[in-house]
C-alpha atoms as a PDB file:
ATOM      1  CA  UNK A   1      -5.910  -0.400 -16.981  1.00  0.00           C
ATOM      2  CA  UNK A   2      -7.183  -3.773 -15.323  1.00  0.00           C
ATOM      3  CA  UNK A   3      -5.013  -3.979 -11.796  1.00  0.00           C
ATOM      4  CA  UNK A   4      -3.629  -7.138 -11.121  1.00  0.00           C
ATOM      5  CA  UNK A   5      -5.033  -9.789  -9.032  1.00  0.00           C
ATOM      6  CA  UNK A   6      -3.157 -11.046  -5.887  1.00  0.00           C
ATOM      7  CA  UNK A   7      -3.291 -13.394  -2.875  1.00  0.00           C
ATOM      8  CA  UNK A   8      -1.123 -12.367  -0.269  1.00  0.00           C
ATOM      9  CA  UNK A   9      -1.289 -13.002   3.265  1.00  0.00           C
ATOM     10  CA  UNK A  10      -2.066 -10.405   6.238  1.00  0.00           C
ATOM     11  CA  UNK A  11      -0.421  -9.319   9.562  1.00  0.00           C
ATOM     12  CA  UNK A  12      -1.516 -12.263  10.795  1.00  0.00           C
ATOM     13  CA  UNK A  13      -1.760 -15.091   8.170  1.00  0.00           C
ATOM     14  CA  UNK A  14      -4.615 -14.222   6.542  1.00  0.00           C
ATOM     15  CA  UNK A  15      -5.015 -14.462   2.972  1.00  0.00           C
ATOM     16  CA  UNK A  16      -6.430 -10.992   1.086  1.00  0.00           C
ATOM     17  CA  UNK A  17      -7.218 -11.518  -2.522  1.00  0.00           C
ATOM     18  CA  UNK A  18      -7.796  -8.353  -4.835  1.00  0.00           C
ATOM     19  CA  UNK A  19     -10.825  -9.366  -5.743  1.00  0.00           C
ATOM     20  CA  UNK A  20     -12.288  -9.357  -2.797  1.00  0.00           C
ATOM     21  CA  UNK A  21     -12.784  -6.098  -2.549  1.00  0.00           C
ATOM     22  CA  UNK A  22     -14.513  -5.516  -5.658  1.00  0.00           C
ATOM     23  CA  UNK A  23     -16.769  -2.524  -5.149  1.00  0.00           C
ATOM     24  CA  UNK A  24     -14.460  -0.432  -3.305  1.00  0.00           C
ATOM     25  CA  UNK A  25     -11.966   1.949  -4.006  1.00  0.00           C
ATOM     26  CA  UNK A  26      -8.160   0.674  -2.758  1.00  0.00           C
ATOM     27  CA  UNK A  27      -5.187   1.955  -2.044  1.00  0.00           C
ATOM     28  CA  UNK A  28      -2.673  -0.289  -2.655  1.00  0.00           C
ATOM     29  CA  UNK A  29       0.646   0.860  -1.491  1.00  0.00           C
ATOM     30  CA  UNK A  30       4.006  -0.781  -1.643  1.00  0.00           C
ATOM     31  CA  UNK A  31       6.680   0.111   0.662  1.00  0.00           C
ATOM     32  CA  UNK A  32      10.226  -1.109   1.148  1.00  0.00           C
ATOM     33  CA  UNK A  33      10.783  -2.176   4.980  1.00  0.00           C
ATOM     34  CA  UNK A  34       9.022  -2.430   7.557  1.00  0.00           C
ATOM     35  CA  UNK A  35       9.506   0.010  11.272  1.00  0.00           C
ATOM     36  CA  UNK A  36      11.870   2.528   8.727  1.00  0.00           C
ATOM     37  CA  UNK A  37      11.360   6.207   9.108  1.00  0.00           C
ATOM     38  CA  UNK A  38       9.605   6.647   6.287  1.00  0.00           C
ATOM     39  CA  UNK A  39       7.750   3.661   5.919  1.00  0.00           C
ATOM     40  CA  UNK A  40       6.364   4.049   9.553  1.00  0.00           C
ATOM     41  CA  UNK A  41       5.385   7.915   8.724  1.00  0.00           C
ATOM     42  CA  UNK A  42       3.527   6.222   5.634  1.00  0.00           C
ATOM     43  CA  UNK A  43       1.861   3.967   7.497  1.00  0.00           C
ATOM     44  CA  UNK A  44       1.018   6.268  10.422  1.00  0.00           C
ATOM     45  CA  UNK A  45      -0.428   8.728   8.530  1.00  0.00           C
ATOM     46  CA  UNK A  46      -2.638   5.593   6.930  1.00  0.00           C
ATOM     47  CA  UNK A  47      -3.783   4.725  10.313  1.00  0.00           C
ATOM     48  CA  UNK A  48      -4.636   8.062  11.242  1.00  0.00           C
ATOM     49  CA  UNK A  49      -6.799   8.668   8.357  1.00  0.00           C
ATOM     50  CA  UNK A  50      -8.475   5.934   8.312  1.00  0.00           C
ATOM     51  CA  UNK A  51     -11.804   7.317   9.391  1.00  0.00           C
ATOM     52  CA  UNK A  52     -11.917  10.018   6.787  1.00  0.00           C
ATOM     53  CA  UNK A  53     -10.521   7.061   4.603  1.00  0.00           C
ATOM     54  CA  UNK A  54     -13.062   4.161   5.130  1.00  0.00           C
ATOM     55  CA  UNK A  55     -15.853   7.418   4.883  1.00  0.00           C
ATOM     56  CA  UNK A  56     -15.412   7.519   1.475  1.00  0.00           C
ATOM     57  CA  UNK A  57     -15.201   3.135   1.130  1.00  0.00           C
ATOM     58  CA  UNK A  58     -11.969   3.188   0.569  1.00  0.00           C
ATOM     59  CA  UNK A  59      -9.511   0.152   1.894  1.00  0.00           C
ATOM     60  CA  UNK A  60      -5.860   0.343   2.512  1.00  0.00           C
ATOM     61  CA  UNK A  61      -3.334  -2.290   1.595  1.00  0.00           C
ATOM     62  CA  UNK A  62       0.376  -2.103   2.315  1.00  0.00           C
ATOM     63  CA  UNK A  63       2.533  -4.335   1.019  1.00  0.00           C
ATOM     64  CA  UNK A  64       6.452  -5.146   1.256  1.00  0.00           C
ATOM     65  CA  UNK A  65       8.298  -8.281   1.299  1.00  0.00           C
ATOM     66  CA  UNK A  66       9.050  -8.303   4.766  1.00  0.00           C
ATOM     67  CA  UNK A  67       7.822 -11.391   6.607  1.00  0.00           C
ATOM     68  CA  UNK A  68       4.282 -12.280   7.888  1.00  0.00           C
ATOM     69  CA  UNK A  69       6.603 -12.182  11.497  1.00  0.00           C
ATOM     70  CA  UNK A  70       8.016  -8.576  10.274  1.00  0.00           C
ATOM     71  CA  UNK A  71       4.654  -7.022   9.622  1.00  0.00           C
ATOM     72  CA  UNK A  72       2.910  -8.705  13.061  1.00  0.00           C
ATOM     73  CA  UNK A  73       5.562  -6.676  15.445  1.00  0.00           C
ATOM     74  CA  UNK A  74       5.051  -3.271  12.707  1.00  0.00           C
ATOM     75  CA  UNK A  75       1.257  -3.300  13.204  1.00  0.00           C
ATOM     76  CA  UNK A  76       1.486  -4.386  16.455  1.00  0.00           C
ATOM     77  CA  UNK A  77       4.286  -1.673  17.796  1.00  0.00           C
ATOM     78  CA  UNK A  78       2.489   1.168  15.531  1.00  0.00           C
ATOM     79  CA  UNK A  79      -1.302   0.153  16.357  1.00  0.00           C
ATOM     80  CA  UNK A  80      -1.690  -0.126  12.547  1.00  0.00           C
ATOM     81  CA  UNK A  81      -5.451  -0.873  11.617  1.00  0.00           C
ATOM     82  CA  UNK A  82      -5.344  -2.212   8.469  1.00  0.00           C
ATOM     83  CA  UNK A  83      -4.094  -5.190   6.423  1.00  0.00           C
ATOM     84  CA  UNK A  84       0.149  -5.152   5.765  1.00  0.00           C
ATOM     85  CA  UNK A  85       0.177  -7.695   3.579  1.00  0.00           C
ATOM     86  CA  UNK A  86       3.294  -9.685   2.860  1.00  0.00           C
ATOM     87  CA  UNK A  87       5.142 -10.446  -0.538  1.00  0.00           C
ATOM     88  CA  UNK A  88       8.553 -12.850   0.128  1.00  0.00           C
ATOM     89  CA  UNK A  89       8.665 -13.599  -3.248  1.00  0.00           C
ATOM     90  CA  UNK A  90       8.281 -10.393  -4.389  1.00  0.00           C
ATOM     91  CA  UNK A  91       5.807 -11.853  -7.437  1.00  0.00           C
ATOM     92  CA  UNK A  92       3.235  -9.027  -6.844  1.00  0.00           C
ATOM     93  CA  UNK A  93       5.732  -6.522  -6.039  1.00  0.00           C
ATOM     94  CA  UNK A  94       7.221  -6.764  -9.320  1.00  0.00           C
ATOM     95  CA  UNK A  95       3.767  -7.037 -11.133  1.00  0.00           C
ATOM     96  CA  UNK A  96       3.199  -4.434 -10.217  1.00  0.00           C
ATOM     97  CA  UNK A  97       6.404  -2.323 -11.214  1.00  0.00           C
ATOM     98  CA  UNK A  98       7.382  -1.593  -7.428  1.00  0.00           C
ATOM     99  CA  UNK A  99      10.687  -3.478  -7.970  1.00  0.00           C
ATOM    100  CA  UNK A 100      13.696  -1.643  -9.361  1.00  0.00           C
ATOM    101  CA  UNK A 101      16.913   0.360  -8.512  1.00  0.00           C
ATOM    102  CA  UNK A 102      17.472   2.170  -5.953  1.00  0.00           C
ATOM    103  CA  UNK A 103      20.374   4.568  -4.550  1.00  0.00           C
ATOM    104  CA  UNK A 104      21.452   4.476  -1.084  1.00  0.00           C
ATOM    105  CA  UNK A 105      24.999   6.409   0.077  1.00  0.00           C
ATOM    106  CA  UNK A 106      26.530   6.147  -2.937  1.00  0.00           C
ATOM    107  CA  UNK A 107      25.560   2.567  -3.572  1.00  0.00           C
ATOM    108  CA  UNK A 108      22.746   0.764  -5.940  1.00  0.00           C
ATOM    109  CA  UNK A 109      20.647  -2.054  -5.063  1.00  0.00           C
ATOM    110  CA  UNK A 110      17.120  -3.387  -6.232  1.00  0.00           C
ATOM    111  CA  UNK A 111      14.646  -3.099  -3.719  1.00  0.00           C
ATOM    112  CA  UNK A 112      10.861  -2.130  -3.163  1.00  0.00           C
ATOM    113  CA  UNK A 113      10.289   0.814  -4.945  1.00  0.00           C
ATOM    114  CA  UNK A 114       7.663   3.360  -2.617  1.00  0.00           C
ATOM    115  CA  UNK A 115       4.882   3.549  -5.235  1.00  0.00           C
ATOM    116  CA  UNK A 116       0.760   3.593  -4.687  1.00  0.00           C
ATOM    117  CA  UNK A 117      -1.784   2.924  -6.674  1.00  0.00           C
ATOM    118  CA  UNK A 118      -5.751   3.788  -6.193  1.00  0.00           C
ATOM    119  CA  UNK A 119      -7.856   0.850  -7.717  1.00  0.00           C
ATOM    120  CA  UNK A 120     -11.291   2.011  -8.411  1.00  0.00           C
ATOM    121  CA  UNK A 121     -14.597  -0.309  -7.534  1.00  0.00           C
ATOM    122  CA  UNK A 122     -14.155  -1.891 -10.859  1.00  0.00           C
ATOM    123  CA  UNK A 123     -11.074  -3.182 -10.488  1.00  0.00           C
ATOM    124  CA  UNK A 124      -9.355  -0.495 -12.500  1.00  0.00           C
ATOM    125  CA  UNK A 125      -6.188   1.648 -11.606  1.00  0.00           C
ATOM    126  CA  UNK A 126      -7.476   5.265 -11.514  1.00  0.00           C
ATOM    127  CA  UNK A 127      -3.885   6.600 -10.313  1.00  0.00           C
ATOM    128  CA  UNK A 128      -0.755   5.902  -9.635  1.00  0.00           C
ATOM    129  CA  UNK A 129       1.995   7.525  -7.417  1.00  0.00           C
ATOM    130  CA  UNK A 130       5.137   7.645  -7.844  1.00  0.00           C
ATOM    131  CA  UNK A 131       6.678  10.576  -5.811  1.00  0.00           C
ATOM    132  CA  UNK A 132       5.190   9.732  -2.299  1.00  0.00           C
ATOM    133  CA  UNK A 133       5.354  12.453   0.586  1.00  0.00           C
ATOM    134  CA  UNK A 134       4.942   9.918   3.411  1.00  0.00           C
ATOM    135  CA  UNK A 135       3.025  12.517   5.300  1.00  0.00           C
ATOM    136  CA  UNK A 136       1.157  14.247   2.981  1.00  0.00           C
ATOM    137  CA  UNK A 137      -0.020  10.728   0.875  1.00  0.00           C
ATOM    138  CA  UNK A 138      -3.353   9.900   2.742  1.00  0.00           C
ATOM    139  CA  UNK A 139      -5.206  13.324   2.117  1.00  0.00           C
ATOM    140  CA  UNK A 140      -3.899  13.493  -1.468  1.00  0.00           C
ATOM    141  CA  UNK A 141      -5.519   9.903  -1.738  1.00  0.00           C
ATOM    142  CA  UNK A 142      -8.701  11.288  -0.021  1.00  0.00           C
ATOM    143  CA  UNK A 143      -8.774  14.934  -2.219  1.00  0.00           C
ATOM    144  CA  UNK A 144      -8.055  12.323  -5.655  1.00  0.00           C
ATOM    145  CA  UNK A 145     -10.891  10.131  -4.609  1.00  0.00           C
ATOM    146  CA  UNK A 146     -13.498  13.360  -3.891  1.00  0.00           C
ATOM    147  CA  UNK A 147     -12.350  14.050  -7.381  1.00  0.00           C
ATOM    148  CA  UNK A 148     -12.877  10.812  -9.109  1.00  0.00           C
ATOM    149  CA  UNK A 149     -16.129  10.827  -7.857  1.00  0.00           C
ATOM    150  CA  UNK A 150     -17.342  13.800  -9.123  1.00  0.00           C
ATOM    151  CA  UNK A 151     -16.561  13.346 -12.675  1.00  0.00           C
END
């Protein structure tokens, strides 16, 4: 299945479009809040893959609807090294199916659902996650792309 376009802006205002990174395998992970306990695992253990990550050309994209503001202080406070990109509207967050209903304490709300998918160079979705261990995520991303590759 053809993933869907975007243009979202960055950590610091600037603009990422899908398509530009055509030719690369991408994680593109959606998250619900920024500097949470889980989300900040998540992203963490992002950052400190990244190496082993980028090794295989592989690009990481978080996105929530937090603020442009919101994501600057998370990057900032966590040292995160790669784009958070920000969705107010929460357009491409419900494009693609990371919106929905969520249980909190008894309670429902919608919110940003945690849910990842791995685009492959061609612009196709290869995989998608929808039970995320925050801190197990990045090498299951890394052991499904050694995989994909070898087929």
């Amino acid at each position: 299945m053809k993933a869907i376009n975007f243009e979202l802006a960055d950590e610091n205002g600037v603009v990422h479009k899908l398509e530009d990174y055509r030719g690369k395998w991408v994680v593109l992970y959606f998250y619900p809040k920024d500097d949470t306990p889980g989300c900040t695992k998540e992203a963490c253990s992002f950052r400190d893959s990244l190496a082993d990550l980028k090794a295989l050309g592989i690009v990481i994209l978080g996105v929530s609807k937090d603020s442009v503001k919101s994501h600057k202080q998370f990057s900032e406070k966590y040292h995160l090294t790669f784009p958070i990109l920000s969705d107010e509207s929460t357009e491409t967050i419900k494009a693609y199916g990371a919106w929905g209903v969520k249980k909190f304490m008894g309670h429902e709300f919608e919110g940003v659902l945690r849910k990842t998918f791995l685009i492959n160079p061609e612009g196709e979705i290869a995989k998608e996650y929808e039970k995320v261990d925050v801190t197990k995520h990045a090498n299951e991303i890394l052991e499904d792309v050694k995989n994909l590759k070898n087929e």
